[in-house]
PDB file of N, CA and C in Angstrom:
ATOM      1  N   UNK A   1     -11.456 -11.933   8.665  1.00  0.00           N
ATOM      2  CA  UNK A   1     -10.522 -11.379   7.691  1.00  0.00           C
ATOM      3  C   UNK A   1      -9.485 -12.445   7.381  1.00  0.00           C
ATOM      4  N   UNK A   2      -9.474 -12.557   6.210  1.00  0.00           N
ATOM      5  CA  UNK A   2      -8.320 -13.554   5.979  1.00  0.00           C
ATOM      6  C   UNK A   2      -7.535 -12.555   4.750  1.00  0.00           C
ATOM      7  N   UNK A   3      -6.079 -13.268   4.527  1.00  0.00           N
ATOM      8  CA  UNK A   3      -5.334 -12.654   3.967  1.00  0.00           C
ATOM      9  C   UNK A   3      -4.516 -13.447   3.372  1.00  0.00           C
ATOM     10  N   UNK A   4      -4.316 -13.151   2.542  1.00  0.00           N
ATOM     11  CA  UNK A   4      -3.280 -14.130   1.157  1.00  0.00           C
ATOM     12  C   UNK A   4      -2.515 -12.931   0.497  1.00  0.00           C
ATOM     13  N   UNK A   5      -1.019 -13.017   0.673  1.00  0.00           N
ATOM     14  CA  UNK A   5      -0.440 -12.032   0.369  1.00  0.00           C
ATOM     15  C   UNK A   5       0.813 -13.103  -0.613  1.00  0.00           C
ATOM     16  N   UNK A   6       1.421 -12.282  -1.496  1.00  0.00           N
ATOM     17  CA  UNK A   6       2.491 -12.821  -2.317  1.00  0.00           C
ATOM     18  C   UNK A   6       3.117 -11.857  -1.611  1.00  0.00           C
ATOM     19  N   UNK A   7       4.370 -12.595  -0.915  1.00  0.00           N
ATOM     20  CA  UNK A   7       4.985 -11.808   0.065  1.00  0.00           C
ATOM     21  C   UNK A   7       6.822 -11.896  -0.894  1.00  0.00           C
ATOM     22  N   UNK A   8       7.323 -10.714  -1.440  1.00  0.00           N
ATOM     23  CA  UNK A   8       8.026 -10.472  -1.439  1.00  0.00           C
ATOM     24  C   UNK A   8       8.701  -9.442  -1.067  1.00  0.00           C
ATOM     25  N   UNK A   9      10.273  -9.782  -0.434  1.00  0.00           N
ATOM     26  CA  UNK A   9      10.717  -8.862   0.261  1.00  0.00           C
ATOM     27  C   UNK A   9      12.401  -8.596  -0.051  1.00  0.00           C
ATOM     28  N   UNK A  10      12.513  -7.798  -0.174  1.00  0.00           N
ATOM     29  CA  UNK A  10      13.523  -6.936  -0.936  1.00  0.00           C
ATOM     30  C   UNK A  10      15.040  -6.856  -0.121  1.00  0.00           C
ATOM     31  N   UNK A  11      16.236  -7.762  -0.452  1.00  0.00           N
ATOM     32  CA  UNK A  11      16.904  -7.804   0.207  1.00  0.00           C
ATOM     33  C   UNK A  11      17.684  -6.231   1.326  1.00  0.00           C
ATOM     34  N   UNK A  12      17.551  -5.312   0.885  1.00  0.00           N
ATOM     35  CA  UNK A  12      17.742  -4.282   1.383  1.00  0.00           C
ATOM     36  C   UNK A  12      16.831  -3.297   2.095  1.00  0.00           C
ATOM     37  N   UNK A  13      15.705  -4.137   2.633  1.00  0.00           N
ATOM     38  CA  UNK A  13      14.259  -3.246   3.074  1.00  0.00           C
ATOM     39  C   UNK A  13      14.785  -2.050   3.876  1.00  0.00           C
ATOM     40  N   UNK A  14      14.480  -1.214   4.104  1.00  0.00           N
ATOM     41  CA  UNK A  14      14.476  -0.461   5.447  1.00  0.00           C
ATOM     42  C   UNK A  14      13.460  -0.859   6.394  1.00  0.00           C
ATOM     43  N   UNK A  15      14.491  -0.450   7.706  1.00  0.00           N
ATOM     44  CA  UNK A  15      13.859  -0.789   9.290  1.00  0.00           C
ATOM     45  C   UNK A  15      13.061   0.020   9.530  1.00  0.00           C
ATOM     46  N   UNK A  16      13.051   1.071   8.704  1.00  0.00           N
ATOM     47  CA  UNK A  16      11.922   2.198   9.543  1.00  0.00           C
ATOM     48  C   UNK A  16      11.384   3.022   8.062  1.00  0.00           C
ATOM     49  N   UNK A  17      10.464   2.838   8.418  1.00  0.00           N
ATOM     50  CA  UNK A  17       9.898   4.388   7.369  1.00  0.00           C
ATOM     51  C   UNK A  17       9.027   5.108   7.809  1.00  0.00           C
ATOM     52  N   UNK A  18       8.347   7.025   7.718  1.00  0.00           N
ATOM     53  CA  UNK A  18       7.436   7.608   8.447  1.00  0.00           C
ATOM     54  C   UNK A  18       6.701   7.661   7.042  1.00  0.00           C
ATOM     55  N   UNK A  19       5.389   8.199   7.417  1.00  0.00           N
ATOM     56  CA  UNK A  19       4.560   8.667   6.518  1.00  0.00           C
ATOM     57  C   UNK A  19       4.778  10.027   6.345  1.00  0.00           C
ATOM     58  N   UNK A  20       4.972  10.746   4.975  1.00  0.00           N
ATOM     59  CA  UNK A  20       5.146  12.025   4.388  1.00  0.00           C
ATOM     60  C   UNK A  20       4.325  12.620   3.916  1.00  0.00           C
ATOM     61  N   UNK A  21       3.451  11.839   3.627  1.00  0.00           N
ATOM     62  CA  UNK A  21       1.901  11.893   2.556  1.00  0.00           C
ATOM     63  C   UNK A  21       1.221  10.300   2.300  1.00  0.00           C
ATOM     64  N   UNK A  22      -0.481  10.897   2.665  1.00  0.00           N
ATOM     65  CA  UNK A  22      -1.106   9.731   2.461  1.00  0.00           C
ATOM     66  C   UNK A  22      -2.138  10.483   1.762  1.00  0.00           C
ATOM     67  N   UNK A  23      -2.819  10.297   0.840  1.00  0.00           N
ATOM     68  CA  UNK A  23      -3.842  10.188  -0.117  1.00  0.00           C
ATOM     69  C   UNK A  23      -4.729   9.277  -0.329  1.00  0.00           C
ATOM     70  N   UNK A  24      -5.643   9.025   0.395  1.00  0.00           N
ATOM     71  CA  UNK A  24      -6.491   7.755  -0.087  1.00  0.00           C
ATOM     72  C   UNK A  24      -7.969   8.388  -0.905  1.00  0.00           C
ATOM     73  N   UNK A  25      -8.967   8.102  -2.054  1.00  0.00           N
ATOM     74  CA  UNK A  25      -9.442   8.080  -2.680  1.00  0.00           C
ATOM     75  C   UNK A  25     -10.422   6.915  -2.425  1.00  0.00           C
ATOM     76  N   UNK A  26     -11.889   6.834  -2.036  1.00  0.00           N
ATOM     77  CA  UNK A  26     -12.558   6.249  -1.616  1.00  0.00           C
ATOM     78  C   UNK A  26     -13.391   6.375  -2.528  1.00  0.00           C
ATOM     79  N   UNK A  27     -13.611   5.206  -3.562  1.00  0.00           N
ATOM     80  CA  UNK A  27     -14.705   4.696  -4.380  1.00  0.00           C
ATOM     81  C   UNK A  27     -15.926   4.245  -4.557  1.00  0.00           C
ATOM     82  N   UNK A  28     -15.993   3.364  -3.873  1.00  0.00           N
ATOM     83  CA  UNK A  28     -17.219   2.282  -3.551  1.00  0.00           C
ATOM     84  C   UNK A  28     -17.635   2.078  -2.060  1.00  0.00           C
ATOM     85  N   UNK A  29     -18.585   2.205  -1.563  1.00  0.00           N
ATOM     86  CA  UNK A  29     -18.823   1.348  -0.387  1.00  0.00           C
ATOM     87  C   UNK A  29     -18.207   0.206  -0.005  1.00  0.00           C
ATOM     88  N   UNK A  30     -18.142  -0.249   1.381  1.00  0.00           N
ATOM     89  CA  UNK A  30     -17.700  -1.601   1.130  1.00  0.00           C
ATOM     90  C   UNK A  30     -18.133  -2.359   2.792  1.00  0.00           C
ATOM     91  N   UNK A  31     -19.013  -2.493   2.633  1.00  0.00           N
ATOM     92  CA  UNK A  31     -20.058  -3.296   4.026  1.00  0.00           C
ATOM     93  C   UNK A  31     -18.818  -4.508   4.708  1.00  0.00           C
ATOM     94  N   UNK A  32     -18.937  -4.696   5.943  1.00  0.00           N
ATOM     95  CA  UNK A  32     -18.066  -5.643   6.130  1.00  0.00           C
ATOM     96  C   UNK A  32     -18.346  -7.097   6.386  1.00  0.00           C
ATOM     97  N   UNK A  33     -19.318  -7.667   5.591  1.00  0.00           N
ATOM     98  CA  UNK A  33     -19.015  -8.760   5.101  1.00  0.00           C
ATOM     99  C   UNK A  33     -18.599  -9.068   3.274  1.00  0.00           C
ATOM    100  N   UNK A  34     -18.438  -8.051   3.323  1.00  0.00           N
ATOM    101  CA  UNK A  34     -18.016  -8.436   1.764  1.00  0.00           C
ATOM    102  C   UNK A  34     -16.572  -8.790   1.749  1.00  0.00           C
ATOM    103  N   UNK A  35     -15.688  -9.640   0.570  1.00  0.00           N
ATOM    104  CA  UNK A  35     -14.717  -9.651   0.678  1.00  0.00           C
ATOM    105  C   UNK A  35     -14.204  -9.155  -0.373  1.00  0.00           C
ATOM    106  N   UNK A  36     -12.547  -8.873   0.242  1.00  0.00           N
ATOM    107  CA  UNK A  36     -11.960  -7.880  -0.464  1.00  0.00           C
ATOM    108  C   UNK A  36     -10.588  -8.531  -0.952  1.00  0.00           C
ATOM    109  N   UNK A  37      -9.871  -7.518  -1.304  1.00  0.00           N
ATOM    110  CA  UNK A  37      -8.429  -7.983  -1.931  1.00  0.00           C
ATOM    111  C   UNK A  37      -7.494  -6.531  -1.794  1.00  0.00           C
ATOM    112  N   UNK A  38      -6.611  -6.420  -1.139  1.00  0.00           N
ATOM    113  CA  UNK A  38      -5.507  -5.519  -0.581  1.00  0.00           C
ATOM    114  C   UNK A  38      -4.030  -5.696  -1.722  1.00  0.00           C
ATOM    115  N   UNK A  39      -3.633  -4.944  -2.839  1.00  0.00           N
ATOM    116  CA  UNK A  39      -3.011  -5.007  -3.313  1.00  0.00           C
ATOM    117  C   UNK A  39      -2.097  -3.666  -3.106  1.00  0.00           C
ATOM    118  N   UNK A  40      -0.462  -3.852  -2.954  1.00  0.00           N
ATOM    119  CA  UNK A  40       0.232  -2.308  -2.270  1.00  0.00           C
ATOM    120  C   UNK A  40       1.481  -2.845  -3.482  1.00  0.00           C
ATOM    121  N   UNK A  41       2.309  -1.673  -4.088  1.00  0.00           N
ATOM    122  CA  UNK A  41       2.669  -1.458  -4.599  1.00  0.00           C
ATOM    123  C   UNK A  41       4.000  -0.777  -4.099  1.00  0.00           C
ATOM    124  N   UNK A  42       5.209  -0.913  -4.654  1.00  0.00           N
ATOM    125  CA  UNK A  42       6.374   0.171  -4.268  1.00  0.00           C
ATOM    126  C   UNK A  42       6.809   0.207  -5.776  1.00  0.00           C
ATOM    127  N   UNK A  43       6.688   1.620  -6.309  1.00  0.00           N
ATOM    128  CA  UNK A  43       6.632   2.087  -7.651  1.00  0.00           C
ATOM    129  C   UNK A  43       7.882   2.909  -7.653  1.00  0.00           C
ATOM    130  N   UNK A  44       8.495   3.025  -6.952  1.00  0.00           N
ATOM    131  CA  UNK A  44       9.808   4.171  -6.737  1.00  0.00           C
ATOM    132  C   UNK A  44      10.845   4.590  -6.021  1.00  0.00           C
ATOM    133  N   UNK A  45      11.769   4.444  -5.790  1.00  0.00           N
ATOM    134  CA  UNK A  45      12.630   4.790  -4.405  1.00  0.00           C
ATOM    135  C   UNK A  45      13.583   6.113  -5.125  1.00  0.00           C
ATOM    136  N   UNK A  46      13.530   7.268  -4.446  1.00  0.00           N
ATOM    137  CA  UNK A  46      14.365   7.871  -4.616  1.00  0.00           C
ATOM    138  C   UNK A  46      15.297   8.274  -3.470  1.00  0.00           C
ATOM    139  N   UNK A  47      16.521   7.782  -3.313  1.00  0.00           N
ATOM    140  CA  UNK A  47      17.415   8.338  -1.726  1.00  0.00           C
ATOM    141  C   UNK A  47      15.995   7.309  -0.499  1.00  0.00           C
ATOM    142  N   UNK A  48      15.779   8.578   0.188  1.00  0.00           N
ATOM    143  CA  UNK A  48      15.430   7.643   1.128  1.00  0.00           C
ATOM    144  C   UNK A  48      13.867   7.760   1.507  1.00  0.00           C
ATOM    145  N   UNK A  49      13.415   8.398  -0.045  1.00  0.00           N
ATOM    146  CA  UNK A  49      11.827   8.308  -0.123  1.00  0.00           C
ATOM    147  C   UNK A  49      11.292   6.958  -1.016  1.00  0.00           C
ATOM    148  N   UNK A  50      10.226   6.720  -0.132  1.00  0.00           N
ATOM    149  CA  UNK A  50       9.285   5.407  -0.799  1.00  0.00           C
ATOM    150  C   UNK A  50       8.495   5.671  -1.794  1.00  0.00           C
ATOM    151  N   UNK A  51       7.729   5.513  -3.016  1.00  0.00           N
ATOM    152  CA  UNK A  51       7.127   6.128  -3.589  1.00  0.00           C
ATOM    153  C   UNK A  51       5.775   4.751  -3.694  1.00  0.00           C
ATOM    154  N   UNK A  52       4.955   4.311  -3.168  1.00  0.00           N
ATOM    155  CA  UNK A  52       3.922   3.638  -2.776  1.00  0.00           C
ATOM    156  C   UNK A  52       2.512   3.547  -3.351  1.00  0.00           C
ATOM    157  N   UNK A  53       2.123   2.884  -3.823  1.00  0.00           N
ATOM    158  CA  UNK A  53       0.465   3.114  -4.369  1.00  0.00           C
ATOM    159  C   UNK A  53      -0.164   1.790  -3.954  1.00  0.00           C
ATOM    160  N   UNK A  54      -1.757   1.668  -3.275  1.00  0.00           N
ATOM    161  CA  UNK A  54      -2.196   0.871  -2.968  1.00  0.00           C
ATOM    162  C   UNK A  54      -3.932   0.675  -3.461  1.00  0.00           C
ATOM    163  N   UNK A  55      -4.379  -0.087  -3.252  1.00  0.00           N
ATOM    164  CA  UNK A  55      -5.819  -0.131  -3.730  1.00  0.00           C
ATOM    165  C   UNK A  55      -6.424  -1.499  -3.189  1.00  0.00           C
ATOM    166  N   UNK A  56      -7.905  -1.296  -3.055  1.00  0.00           N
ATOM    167  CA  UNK A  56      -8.785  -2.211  -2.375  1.00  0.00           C
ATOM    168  C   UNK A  56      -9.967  -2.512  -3.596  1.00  0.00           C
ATOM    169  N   UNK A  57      -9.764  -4.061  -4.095  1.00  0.00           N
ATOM    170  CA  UNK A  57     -10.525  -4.182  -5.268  1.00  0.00           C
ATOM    171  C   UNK A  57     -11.652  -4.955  -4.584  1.00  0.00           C
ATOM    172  N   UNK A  58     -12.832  -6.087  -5.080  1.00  0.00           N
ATOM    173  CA  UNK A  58     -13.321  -6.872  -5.256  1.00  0.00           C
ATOM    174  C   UNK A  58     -12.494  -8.444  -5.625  1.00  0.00           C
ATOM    175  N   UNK A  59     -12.811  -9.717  -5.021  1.00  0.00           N
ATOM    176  CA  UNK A  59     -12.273 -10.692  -5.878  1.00  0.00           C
ATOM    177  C   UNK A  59     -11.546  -9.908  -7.099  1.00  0.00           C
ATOM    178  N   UNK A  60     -12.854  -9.960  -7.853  1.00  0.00           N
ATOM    179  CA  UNK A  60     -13.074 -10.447  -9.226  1.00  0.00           C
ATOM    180  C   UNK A  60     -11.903  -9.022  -9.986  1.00  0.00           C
ATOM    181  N   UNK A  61     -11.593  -8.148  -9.419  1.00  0.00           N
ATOM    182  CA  UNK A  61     -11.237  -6.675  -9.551  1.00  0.00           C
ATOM    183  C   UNK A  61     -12.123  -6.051 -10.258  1.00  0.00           C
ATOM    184  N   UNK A  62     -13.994  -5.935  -9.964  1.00  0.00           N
ATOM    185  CA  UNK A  62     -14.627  -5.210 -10.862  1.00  0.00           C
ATOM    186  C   UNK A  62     -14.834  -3.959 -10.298  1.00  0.00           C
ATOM    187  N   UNK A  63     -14.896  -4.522  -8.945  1.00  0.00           N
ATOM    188  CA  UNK A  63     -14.701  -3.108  -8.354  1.00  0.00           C
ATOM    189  C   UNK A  63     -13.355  -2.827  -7.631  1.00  0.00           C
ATOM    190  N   UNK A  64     -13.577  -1.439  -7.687  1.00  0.00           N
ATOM    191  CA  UNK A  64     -12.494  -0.664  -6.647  1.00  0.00           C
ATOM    192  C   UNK A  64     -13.328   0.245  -5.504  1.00  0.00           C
ATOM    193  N   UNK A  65     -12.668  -0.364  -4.635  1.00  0.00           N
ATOM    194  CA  UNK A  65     -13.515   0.515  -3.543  1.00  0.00           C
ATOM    195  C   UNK A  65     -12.281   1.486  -2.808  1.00  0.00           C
ATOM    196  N   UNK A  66     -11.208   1.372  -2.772  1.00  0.00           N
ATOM    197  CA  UNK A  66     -10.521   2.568  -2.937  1.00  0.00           C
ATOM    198  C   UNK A  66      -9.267   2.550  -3.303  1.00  0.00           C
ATOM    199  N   UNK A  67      -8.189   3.844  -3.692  1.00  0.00           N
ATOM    200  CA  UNK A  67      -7.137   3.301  -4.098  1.00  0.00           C
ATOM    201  C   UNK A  67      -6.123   4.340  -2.891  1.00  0.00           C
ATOM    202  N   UNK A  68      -4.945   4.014  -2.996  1.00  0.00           N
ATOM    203  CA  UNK A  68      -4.232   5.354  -2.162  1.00  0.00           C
ATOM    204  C   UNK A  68      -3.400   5.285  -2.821  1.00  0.00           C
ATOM    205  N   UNK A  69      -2.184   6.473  -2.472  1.00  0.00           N
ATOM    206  CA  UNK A  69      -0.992   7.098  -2.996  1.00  0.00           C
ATOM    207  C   UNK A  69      -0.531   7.621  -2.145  1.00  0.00           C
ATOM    208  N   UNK A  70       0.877   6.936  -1.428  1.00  0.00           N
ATOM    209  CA  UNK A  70       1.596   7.537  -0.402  1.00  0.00           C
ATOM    210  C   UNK A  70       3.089   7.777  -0.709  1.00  0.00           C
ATOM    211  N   UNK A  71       3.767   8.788  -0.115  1.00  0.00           N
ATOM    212  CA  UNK A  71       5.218   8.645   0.456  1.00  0.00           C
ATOM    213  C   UNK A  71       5.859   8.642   1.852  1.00  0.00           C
ATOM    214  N   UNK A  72       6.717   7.746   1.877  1.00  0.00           N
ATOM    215  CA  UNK A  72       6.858   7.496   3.271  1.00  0.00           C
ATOM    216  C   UNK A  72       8.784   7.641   2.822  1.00  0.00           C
ATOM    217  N   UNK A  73       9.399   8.381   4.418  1.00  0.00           N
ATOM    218  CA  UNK A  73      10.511   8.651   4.403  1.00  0.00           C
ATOM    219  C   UNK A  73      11.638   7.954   5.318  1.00  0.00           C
ATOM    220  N   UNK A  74      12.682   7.431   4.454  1.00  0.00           N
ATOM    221  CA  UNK A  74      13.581   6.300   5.770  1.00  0.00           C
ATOM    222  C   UNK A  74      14.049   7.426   6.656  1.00  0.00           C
ATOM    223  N   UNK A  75      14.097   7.536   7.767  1.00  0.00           N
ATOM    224  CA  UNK A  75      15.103   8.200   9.114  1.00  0.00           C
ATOM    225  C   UNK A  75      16.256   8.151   8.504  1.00  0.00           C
ATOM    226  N   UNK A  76      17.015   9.384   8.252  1.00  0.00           N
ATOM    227  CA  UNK A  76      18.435   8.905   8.294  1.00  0.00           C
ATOM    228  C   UNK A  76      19.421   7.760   8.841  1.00  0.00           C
ATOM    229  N   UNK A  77      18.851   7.689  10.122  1.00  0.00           N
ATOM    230  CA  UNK A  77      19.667   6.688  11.418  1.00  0.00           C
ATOM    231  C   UNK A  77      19.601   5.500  11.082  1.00  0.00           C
ATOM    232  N   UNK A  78      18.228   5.041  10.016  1.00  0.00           N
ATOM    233  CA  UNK A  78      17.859   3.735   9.374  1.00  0.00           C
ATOM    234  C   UNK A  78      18.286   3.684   7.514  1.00  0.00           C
ATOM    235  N   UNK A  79      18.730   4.736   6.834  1.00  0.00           N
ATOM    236  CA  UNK A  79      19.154   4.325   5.747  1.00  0.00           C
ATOM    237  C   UNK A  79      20.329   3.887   5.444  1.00  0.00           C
TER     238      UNK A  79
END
């Protein structure tokens, strides 16, 4: 597994977040020698909910082999 990420990070991250909801949506097969591409998303913050979408393409992005849709919640003690 290798990984190449464009790593940006948000001067105000939170230290903690739980999961509230996970949704994942499974498309395609995906054998494990094939390679993939991990793209995650933060589409929303409201107060101290995350609003998150992620997906698992192909290189090329022809395929999608799955996508998700989560919310995850800061702890009070951490916002």
């Amino acid at each position: 597994l290798q990984l190449h990420l464009p790593l940006h990070i948000p001067v105000n991250r939170p230290k903690m977040a739980v999961t509230a909801n996970l949704n994942i949506n499974f498309r395609h097969p995906l054998s494990p020698q094939t390679k993939f591409i991990i793209q995650a998303f933060l589409r929303r913050r409201e107060g101290r909910k995350l609003f998150l979408e992620a997906r698992v393409t192909s290189p090329d992005e022809r395929i999608v082999y799955c996508e998700a849709s989560s919310i995850f919640v800061i702890p009070k003690q951490y916002a």
